[in-house]
C-alpha atoms as a PDB file:
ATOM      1  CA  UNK A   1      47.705  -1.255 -20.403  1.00  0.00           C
ATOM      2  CA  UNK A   2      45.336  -1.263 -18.265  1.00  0.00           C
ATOM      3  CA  UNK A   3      42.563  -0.646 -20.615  1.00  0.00           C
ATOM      4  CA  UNK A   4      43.565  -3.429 -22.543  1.00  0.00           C
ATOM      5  CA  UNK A   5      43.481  -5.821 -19.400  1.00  0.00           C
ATOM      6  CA  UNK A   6      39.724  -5.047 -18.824  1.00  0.00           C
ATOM      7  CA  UNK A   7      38.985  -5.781 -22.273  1.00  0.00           C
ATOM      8  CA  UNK A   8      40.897  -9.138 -22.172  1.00  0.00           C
ATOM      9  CA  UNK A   9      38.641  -9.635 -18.499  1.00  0.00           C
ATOM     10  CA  UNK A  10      35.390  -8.945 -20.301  1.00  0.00           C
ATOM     11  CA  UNK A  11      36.298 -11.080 -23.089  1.00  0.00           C
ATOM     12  CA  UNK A  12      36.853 -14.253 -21.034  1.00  0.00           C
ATOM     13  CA  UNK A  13      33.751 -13.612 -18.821  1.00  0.00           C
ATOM     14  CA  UNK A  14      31.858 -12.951 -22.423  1.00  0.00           C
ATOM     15  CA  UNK A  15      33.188 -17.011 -23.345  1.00  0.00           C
ATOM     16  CA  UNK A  16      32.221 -18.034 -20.294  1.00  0.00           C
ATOM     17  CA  UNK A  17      28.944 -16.377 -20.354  1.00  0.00           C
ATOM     18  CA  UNK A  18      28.712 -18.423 -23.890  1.00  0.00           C
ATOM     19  CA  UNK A  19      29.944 -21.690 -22.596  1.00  0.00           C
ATOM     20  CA  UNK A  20      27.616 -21.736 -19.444  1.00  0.00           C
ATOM     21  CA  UNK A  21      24.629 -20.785 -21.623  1.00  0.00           C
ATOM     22  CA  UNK A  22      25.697 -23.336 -24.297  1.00  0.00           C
ATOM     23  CA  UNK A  23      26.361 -26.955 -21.351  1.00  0.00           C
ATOM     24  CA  UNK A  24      23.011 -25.346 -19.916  1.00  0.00           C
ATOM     25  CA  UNK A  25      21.342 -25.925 -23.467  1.00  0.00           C
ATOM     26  CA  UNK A  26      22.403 -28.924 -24.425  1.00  0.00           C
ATOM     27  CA  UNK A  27      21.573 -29.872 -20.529  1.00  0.00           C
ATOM     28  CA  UNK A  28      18.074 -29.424 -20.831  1.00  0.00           C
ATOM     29  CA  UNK A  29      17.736 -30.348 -24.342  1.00  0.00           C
ATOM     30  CA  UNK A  30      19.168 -34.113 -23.233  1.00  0.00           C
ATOM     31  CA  UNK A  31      17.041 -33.888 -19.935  1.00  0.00           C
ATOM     32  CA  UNK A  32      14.026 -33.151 -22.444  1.00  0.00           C
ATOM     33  CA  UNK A  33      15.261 -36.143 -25.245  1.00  0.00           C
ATOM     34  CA  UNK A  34      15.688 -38.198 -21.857  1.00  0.00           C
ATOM     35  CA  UNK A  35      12.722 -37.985 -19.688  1.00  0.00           C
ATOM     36  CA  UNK A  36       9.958 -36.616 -22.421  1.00  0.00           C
ATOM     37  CA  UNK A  37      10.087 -39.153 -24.803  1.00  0.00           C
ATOM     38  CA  UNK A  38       7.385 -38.802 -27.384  1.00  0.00           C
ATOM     39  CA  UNK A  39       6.720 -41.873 -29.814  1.00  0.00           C
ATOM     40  CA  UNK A  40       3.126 -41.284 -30.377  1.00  0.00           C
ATOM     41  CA  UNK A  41       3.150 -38.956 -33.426  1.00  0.00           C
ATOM     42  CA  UNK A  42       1.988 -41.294 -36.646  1.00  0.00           C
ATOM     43  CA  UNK A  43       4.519 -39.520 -38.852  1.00  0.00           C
ATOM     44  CA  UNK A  44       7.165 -40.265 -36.298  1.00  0.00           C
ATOM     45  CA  UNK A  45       6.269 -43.772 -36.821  1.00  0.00           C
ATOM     46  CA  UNK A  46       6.095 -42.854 -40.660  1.00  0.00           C
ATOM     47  CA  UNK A  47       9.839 -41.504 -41.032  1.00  0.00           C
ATOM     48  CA  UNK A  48      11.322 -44.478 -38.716  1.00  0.00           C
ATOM     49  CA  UNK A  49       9.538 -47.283 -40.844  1.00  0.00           C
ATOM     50  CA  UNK A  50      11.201 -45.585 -44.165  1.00  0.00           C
ATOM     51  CA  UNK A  51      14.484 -45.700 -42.579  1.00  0.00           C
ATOM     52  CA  UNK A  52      14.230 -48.813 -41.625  1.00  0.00           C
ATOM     53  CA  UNK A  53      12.936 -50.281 -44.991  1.00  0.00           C
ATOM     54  CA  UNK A  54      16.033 -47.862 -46.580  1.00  0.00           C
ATOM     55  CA  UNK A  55      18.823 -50.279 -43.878  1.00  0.00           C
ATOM     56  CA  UNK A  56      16.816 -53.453 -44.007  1.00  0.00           C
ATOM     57  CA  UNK A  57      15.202 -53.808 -47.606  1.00  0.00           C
ATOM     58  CA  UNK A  58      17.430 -50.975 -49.472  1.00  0.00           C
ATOM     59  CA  UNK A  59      14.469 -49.671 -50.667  1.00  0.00           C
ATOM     60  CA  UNK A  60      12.321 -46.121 -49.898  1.00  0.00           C
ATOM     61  CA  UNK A  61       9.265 -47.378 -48.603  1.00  0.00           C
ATOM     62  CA  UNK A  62       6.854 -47.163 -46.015  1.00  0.00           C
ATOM     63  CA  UNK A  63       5.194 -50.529 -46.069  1.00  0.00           C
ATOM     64  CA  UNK A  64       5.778 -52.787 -42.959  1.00  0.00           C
ATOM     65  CA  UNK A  65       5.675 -55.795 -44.855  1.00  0.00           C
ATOM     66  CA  UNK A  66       6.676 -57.414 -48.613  1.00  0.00           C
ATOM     67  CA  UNK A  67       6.320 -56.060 -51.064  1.00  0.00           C
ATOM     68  CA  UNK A  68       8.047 -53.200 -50.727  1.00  0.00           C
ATOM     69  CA  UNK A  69       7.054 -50.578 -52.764  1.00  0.00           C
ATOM     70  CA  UNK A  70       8.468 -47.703 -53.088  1.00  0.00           C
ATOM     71  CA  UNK A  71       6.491 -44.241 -52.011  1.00  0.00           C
ATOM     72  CA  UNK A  72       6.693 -40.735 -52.301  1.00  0.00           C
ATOM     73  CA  UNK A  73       4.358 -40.004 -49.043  1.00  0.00           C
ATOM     74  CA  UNK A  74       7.289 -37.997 -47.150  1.00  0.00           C
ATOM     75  CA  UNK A  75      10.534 -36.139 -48.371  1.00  0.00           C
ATOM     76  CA  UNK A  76      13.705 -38.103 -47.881  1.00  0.00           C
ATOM     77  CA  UNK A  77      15.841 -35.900 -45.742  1.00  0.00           C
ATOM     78  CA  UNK A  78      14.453 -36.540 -42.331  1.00  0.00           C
ATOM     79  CA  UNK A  79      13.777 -40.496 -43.153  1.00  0.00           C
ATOM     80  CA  UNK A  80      17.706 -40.879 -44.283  1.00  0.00           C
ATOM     81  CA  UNK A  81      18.973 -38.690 -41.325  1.00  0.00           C
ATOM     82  CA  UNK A  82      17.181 -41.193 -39.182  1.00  0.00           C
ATOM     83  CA  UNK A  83      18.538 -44.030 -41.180  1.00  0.00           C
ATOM     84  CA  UNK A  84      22.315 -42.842 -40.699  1.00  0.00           C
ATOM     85  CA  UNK A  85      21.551 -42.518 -36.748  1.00  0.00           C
ATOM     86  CA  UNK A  86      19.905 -46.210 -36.991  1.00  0.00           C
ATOM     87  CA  UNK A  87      22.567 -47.318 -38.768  1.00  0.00           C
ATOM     88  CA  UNK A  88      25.319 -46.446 -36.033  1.00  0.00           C
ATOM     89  CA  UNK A  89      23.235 -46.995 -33.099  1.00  0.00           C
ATOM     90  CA  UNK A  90      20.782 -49.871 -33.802  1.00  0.00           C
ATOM     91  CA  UNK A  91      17.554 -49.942 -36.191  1.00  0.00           C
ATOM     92  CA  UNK A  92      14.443 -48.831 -33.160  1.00  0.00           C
ATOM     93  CA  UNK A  93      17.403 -46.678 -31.651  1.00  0.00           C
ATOM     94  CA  UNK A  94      14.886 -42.933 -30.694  1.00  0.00           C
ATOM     95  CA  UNK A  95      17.130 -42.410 -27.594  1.00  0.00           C
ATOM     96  CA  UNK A  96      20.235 -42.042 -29.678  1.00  0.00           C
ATOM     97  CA  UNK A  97      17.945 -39.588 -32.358  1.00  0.00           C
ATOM     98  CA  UNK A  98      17.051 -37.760 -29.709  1.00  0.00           C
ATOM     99  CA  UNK A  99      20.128 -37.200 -28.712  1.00  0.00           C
ATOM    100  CA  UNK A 100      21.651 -36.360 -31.519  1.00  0.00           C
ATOM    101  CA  UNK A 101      18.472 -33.836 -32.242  1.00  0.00           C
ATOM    102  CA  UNK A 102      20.134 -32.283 -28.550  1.00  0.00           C
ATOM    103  CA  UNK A 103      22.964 -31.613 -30.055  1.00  0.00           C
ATOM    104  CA  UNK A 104      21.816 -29.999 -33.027  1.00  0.00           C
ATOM    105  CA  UNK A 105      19.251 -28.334 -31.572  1.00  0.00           C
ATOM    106  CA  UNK A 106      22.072 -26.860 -29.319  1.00  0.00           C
ATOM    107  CA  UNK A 107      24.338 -26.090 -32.919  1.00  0.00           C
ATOM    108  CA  UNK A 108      20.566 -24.170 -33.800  1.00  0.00           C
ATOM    109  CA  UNK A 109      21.281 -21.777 -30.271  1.00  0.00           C
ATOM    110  CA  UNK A 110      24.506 -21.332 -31.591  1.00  0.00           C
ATOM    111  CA  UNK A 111      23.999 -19.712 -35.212  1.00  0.00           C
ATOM    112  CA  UNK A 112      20.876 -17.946 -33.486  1.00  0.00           C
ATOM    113  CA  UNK A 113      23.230 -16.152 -31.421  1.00  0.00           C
ATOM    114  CA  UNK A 114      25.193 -15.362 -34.620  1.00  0.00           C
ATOM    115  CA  UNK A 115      23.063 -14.127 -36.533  1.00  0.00           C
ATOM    116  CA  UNK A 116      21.666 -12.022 -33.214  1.00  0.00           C
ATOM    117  CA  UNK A 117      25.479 -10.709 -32.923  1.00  0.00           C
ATOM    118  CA  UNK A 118      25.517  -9.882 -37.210  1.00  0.00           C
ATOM    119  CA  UNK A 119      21.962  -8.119 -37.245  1.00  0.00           C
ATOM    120  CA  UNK A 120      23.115  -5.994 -34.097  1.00  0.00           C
ATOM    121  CA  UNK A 121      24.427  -2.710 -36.004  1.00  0.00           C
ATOM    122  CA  UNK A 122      25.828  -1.012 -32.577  1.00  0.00           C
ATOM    123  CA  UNK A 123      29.205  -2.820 -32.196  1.00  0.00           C
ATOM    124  CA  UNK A 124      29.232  -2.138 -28.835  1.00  0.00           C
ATOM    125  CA  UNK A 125      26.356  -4.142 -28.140  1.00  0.00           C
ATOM    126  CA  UNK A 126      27.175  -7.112 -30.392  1.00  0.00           C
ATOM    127  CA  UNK A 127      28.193  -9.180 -27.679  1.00  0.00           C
ATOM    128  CA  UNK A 128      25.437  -8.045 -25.075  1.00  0.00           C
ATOM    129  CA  UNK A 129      22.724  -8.844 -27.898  1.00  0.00           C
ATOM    130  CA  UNK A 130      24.140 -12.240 -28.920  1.00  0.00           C
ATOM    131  CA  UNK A 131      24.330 -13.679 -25.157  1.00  0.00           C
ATOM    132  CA  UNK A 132      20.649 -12.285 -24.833  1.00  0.00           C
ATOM    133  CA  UNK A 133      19.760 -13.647 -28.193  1.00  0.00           C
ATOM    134  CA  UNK A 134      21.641 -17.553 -26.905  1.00  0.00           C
ATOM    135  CA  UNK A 135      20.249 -17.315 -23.571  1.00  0.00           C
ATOM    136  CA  UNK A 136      16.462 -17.084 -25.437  1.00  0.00           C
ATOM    137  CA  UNK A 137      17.427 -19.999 -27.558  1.00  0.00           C
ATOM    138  CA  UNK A 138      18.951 -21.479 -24.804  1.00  0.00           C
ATOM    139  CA  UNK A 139      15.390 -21.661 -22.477  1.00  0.00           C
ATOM    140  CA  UNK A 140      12.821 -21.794 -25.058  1.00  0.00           C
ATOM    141  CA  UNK A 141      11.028 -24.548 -24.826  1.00  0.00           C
ATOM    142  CA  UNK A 142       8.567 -23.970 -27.784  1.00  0.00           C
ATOM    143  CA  UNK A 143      11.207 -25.145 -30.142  1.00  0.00           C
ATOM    144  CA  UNK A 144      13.227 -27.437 -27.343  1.00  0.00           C
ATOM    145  CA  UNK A 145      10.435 -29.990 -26.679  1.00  0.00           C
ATOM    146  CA  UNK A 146      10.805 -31.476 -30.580  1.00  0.00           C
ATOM    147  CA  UNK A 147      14.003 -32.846 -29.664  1.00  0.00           C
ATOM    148  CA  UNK A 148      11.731 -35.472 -28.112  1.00  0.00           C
ATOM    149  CA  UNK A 149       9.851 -36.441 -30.895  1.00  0.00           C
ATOM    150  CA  UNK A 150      10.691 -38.044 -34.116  1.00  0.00           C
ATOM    151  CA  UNK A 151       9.656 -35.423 -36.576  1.00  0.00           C
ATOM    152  CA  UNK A 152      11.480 -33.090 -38.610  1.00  0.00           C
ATOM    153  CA  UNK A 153      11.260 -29.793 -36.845  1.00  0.00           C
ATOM    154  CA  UNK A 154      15.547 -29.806 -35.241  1.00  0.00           C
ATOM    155  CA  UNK A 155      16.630 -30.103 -38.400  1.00  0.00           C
ATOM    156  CA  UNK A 156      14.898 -28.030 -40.507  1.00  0.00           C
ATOM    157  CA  UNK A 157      15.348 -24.920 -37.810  1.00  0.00           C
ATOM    158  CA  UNK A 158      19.061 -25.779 -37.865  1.00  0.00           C
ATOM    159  CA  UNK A 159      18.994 -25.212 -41.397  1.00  0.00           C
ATOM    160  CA  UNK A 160      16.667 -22.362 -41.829  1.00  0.00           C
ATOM    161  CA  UNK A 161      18.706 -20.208 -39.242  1.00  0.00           C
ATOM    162  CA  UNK A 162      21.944 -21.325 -40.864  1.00  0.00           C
ATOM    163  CA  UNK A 163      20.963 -20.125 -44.045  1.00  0.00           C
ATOM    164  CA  UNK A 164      19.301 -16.903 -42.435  1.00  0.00           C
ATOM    165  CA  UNK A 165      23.102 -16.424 -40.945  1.00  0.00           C
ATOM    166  CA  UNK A 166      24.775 -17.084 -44.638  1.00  0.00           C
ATOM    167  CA  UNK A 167      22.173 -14.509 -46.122  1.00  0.00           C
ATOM    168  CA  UNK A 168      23.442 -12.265 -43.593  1.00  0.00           C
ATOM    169  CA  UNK A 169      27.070 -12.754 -44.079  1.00  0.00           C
ATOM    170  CA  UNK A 170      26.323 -12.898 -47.746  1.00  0.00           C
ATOM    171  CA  UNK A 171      24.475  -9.506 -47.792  1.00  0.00           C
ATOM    172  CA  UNK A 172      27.463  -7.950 -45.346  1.00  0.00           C
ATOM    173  CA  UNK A 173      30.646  -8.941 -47.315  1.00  0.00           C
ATOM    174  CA  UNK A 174      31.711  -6.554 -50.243  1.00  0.00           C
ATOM    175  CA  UNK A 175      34.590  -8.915 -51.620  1.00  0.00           C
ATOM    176  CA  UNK A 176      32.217 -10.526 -54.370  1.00  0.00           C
ATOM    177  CA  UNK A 177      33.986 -14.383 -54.557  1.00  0.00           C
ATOM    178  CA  UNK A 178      33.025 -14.926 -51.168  1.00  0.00           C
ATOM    179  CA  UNK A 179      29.712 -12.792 -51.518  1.00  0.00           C
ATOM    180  CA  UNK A 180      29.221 -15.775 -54.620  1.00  0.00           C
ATOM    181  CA  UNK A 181      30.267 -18.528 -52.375  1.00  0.00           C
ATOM    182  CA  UNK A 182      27.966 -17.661 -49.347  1.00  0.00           C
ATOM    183  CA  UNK A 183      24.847 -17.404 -51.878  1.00  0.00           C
ATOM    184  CA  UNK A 184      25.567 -20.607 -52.944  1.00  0.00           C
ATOM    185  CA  UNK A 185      25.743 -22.081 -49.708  1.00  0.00           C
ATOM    186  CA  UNK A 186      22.454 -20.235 -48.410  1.00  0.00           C
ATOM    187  CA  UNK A 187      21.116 -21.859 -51.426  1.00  0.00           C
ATOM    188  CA  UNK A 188      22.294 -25.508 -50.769  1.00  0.00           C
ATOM    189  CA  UNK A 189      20.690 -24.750 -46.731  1.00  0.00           C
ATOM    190  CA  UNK A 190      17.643 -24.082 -48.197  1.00  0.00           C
ATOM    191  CA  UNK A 191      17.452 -26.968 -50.531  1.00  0.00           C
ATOM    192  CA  UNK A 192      18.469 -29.001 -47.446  1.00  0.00           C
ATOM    193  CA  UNK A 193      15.671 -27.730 -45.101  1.00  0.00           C
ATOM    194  CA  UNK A 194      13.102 -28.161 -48.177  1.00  0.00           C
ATOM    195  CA  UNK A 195      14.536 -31.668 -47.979  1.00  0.00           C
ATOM    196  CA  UNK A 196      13.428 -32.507 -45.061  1.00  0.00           C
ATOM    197  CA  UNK A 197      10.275 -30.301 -44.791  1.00  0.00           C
ATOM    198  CA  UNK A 198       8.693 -28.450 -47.780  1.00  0.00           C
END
Protein backbone atom coordinates (compact mmCIF):
# COMPACT_ATOMS: atom_id res chain seq x y z
CA UNK A 1 0.00 0.00 0.00
CA UNK A 2 2.25 2.12 0.79
CA UNK A 3 4.52 1.50 -2.05
CA UNK A 4 1.87 2.10 -4.31
CA UNK A 5 1.08 5.61 -2.67
CA UNK A 6 4.67 6.85 -3.43
CA UNK A 7 4.36 5.82 -6.87
CA UNK A 8 0.95 7.58 -7.30
CA UNK A 9 3.07 10.85 -5.38
CA UNK A 10 5.85 10.66 -7.93
CA UNK A 11 3.51 10.36 -10.69
CA UNK A 12 1.60 13.59 -9.99
CA UNK A 13 4.83 15.57 -9.18
CA UNK A 14 6.21 13.88 -12.68
CA UNK A 15 2.74 15.84 -14.46
CA UNK A 16 3.41 18.64 -12.73
CA UNK A 17 7.01 18.70 -13.49
CA UNK A 18 5.54 18.38 -17.29
CA UNK A 19 2.92 21.00 -16.98
CA UNK A 20 5.26 23.68 -15.35
CA UNK A 21 7.92 22.99 -18.01
CA UNK A 22 5.23 22.99 -20.76
CA UNK A 23 3.12 27.00 -19.45
CA UNK A 24 6.97 27.93 -19.02
CA UNK A 25 7.49 27.10 -22.86
CA UNK A 26 4.82 28.36 -24.38
CA UNK A 27 5.55 31.51 -21.86
CA UNK A 28 8.62 32.42 -23.37
CA UNK A 29 7.87 31.33 -26.77
CA UNK A 30 4.77 34.14 -26.72
CA UNK A 31 7.13 36.61 -24.78
CA UNK A 32 9.64 35.92 -27.80
CA UNK A 33 6.55 36.11 -30.77
CA UNK A 34 5.57 39.29 -28.59
CA UNK A 35 8.44 41.50 -27.93
CA UNK A 36 11.06 40.11 -30.79
CA UNK A 37 9.19 40.64 -33.68
CA UNK A 38 11.22 40.06 -36.79
CA UNK A 39 9.71 41.27 -40.26
CA UNK A 40 12.90 41.97 -41.97
CA UNK A 41 13.71 38.59 -43.58
CA UNK A 42 12.90 39.03 -47.62
CA UNK A 43 11.48 35.51 -47.72
CA UNK A 44 9.28 36.39 -44.81
CA UNK A 45 7.99 39.05 -46.97
CA UNK A 46 8.07 36.35 -49.85
CA UNK A 47 5.70 33.66 -48.11
CA UNK A 48 3.18 36.51 -46.73
CA UNK A 49 2.77 38.14 -50.31
CA UNK A 50 1.86 34.42 -51.71
CA UNK A 51 -0.66 34.05 -49.10
CA UNK A 52 -2.03 36.97 -49.62
CA UNK A 53 -2.28 36.74 -53.50
CA UNK A 54 -3.72 32.85 -52.61
CA UNK A 55 -6.94 34.98 -50.16
CA UNK A 56 -7.08 38.06 -52.32
CA UNK A 57 -6.48 37.01 -56.09
CA UNK A 58 -7.01 33.02 -55.63
CA UNK A 59 -4.04 32.59 -57.33
CA UNK A 60 -0.20 31.25 -56.20
CA UNK A 61 1.80 34.11 -56.87
CA UNK A 62 4.28 36.32 -55.63
CA UNK A 63 3.76 39.44 -57.66
CA UNK A 64 2.49 42.56 -55.72
CA UNK A 65 0.63 43.79 -58.49
CA UNK A 66 -1.64 42.54 -61.81
CA UNK A 67 -0.96 40.35 -63.46
CA UNK A 68 -0.74 37.74 -61.37
CA UNK A 69 1.22 35.09 -62.45
CA UNK A 70 1.61 32.23 -61.03
CA UNK A 71 5.31 31.05 -59.61
CA UNK A 72 7.04 28.23 -58.41
CA UNK A 73 9.84 30.39 -56.39
CA UNK A 74 8.83 28.77 -52.85
CA UNK A 75 7.02 25.43 -51.82
CA UNK A 76 3.40 25.88 -50.87
CA UNK A 77 3.19 24.56 -47.38
CA UNK A 78 4.47 27.44 -45.37
CA UNK A 79 2.72 30.18 -47.86
CA UNK A 80 -0.88 28.28 -47.33
CA UNK A 81 -0.27 27.76 -43.52
CA UNK A 82 0.13 31.49 -43.45
CA UNK A 83 -2.85 31.95 -45.64
CA UNK A 84 -5.22 29.83 -43.23
CA UNK A 85 -3.83 32.04 -40.16
CA UNK A 86 -4.56 35.29 -42.46
CA UNK A 87 -7.62 34.08 -43.26
CA UNK A 88 -8.99 33.82 -39.54
CA UNK A 89 -7.15 36.65 -38.18
CA UNK A 90 -6.83 39.37 -40.88
CA UNK A 91 -4.58 39.42 -44.20
CA UNK A 92 -0.97 41.49 -42.54
CA UNK A 93 -1.98 39.54 -39.25
CA UNK A 94 2.30 38.31 -38.05
CA UNK A 95 1.21 38.70 -34.36
CA UNK A 96 -1.44 36.06 -34.67
CA UNK A 97 1.40 33.71 -36.88
CA UNK A 98 3.53 34.16 -34.35
CA UNK A 99 1.47 33.05 -32.05
CA UNK A 100 0.27 30.30 -33.42
CA UNK A 101 4.17 29.32 -34.34
CA UNK A 102 4.21 29.51 -30.01
CA UNK A 103 2.04 27.07 -29.84
CA UNK A 104 3.44 24.72 -32.14
CA UNK A 105 6.67 25.31 -31.35
CA UNK A 106 5.51 24.32 -27.76
CA UNK A 107 3.55 20.88 -29.51
CA UNK A 108 7.57 20.50 -31.04
CA UNK A 109 8.83 20.36 -26.91
CA UNK A 110 6.24 18.03 -26.51
CA UNK A 111 7.02 15.07 -29.08
CA UNK A 112 10.81 15.95 -28.25
CA UNK A 113 10.18 14.81 -24.89
CA UNK A 114 8.54 11.70 -26.42
CA UNK A 115 10.68 10.60 -28.40
CA UNK A 116 13.49 11.41 -25.41
CA UNK A 117 11.13 9.08 -23.11
CA UNK A 118 10.92 6.12 -26.31
CA UNK A 119 14.81 6.23 -27.12
CA UNK A 120 15.51 5.91 -23.22
CA UNK A 121 15.97 1.92 -22.99
CA UNK A 122 16.27 1.97 -18.93
CA UNK A 123 12.55 2.16 -17.93
CA UNK A 124 13.40 3.47 -14.88
CA UNK A 125 14.75 6.48 -16.26
CA UNK A 126 12.11 7.12 -18.93
CA UNK A 127 10.53 9.71 -17.07
CA UNK A 128 13.80 11.39 -15.61
CA UNK A 129 15.16 11.53 -19.36
CA UNK A 130 11.97 12.92 -20.94
CA UNK A 131 11.57 15.95 -18.31
CA UNK A 132 15.41 16.57 -19.01
CA UNK A 133 14.89 16.11 -22.67
CA UNK A 134 11.37 18.93 -22.35
CA UNK A 135 13.14 21.13 -20.07
CA UNK A 136 16.10 21.46 -23.07
CA UNK A 137 13.38 22.07 -25.56
CA UNK A 138 11.72 24.05 -23.23
CA UNK A 139 14.88 26.87 -22.84
CA UNK A 140 16.53 26.60 -26.07
CA UNK A 141 16.51 29.47 -27.68
CA UNK A 142 18.41 28.43 -30.91
CA UNK A 143 15.24 26.96 -32.23
CA UNK A 144 12.73 29.36 -29.97
CA UNK A 145 13.70 32.72 -31.55
CA UNK A 146 12.00 31.55 -35.20
CA UNK A 147 8.76 31.78 -33.66
CA UNK A 148 9.40 35.47 -34.32
CA UNK A 149 9.99 35.42 -37.77
CA UNK A 150 7.94 34.52 -40.71
CA UNK A 151 9.87 31.66 -42.15
CA UNK A 152 9.37 28.11 -42.18
CA UNK A 153 11.64 26.72 -39.54
CA UNK A 154 8.35 25.89 -36.46
CA UNK A 155 6.83 23.95 -38.75
CA UNK A 156 9.09 21.97 -40.40
CA UNK A 157 10.84 20.96 -36.78
CA UNK A 158 7.32 20.08 -35.64
CA UNK A 159 7.16 17.77 -38.37
CA UNK A 160 10.58 16.37 -38.58
CA UNK A 161 10.49 15.36 -34.77
CA UNK A 162 6.98 14.01 -35.22
CA UNK A 163 7.98 11.79 -37.78
CA UNK A 164 11.36 10.95 -35.89
CA UNK A 165 8.73 9.89 -32.92
CA UNK A 166 6.45 7.70 -35.54
CA UNK A 167 9.79 6.03 -36.84
CA UNK A 168 10.36 5.24 -33.36
CA UNK A 169 7.05 3.89 -32.46
CA UNK A 170 7.04 2.30 -35.85
CA UNK A 171 10.42 0.51 -35.34
CA UNK A 172 9.20 -0.50 -31.49
CA UNK A 173 5.75 -2.12 -32.20
CA UNK A 174 5.77 -5.90 -33.26
CA UNK A 175 1.90 -6.06 -34.13
CA UNK A 176 2.54 -5.41 -38.00
CA UNK A 177 -1.07 -3.38 -38.92
CA UNK A 178 -0.08 -0.75 -36.72
CA UNK A 179 3.76 -1.19 -37.54
CA UNK A 180 2.05 -0.47 -41.46
CA UNK A 181 0.00 2.36 -40.24
CA UNK A 182 2.82 4.29 -38.34
CA UNK A 183 5.14 3.97 -41.61
CA UNK A 184 2.62 5.47 -43.44
CA UNK A 185 2.14 8.24 -41.26
CA UNK A 186 6.05 8.90 -40.82
CA UNK A 187 5.80 9.00 -44.49
CA UNK A 188 2.91 11.57 -44.87
CA UNK A 189 5.24 13.85 -41.90
CA UNK A 190 7.89 13.78 -44.10
CA UNK A 191 6.11 14.72 -47.22
CA UNK A 192 4.60 17.49 -45.04
CA UNK A 193 7.95 18.95 -43.76
CA UNK A 194 9.36 18.62 -47.52
CA UNK A 195 6.27 20.74 -48.13
CA UNK A 196 7.14 23.39 -46.49
CA UNK A 197 10.99 23.17 -46.71
CA UNK A 198 12.87 20.82 -49.11
Amino acid sequence: MNKRGNKERAKQKGLLVYALLLITAFSFRVAVARFLPNDSPDDGKLYAQIARNVLEQHVYSHATEPPYDPSLIRLPGYPLFLAGVYSIFGHNANTAVRIVQALIDTATCVLIALVAFYWEPDEARKRRSSIAALALATVCPFTTIYVATILTETPTMFFAVAMCLTATLALGTKNQGKTLLLWIVTGLLAGMAVLFRP
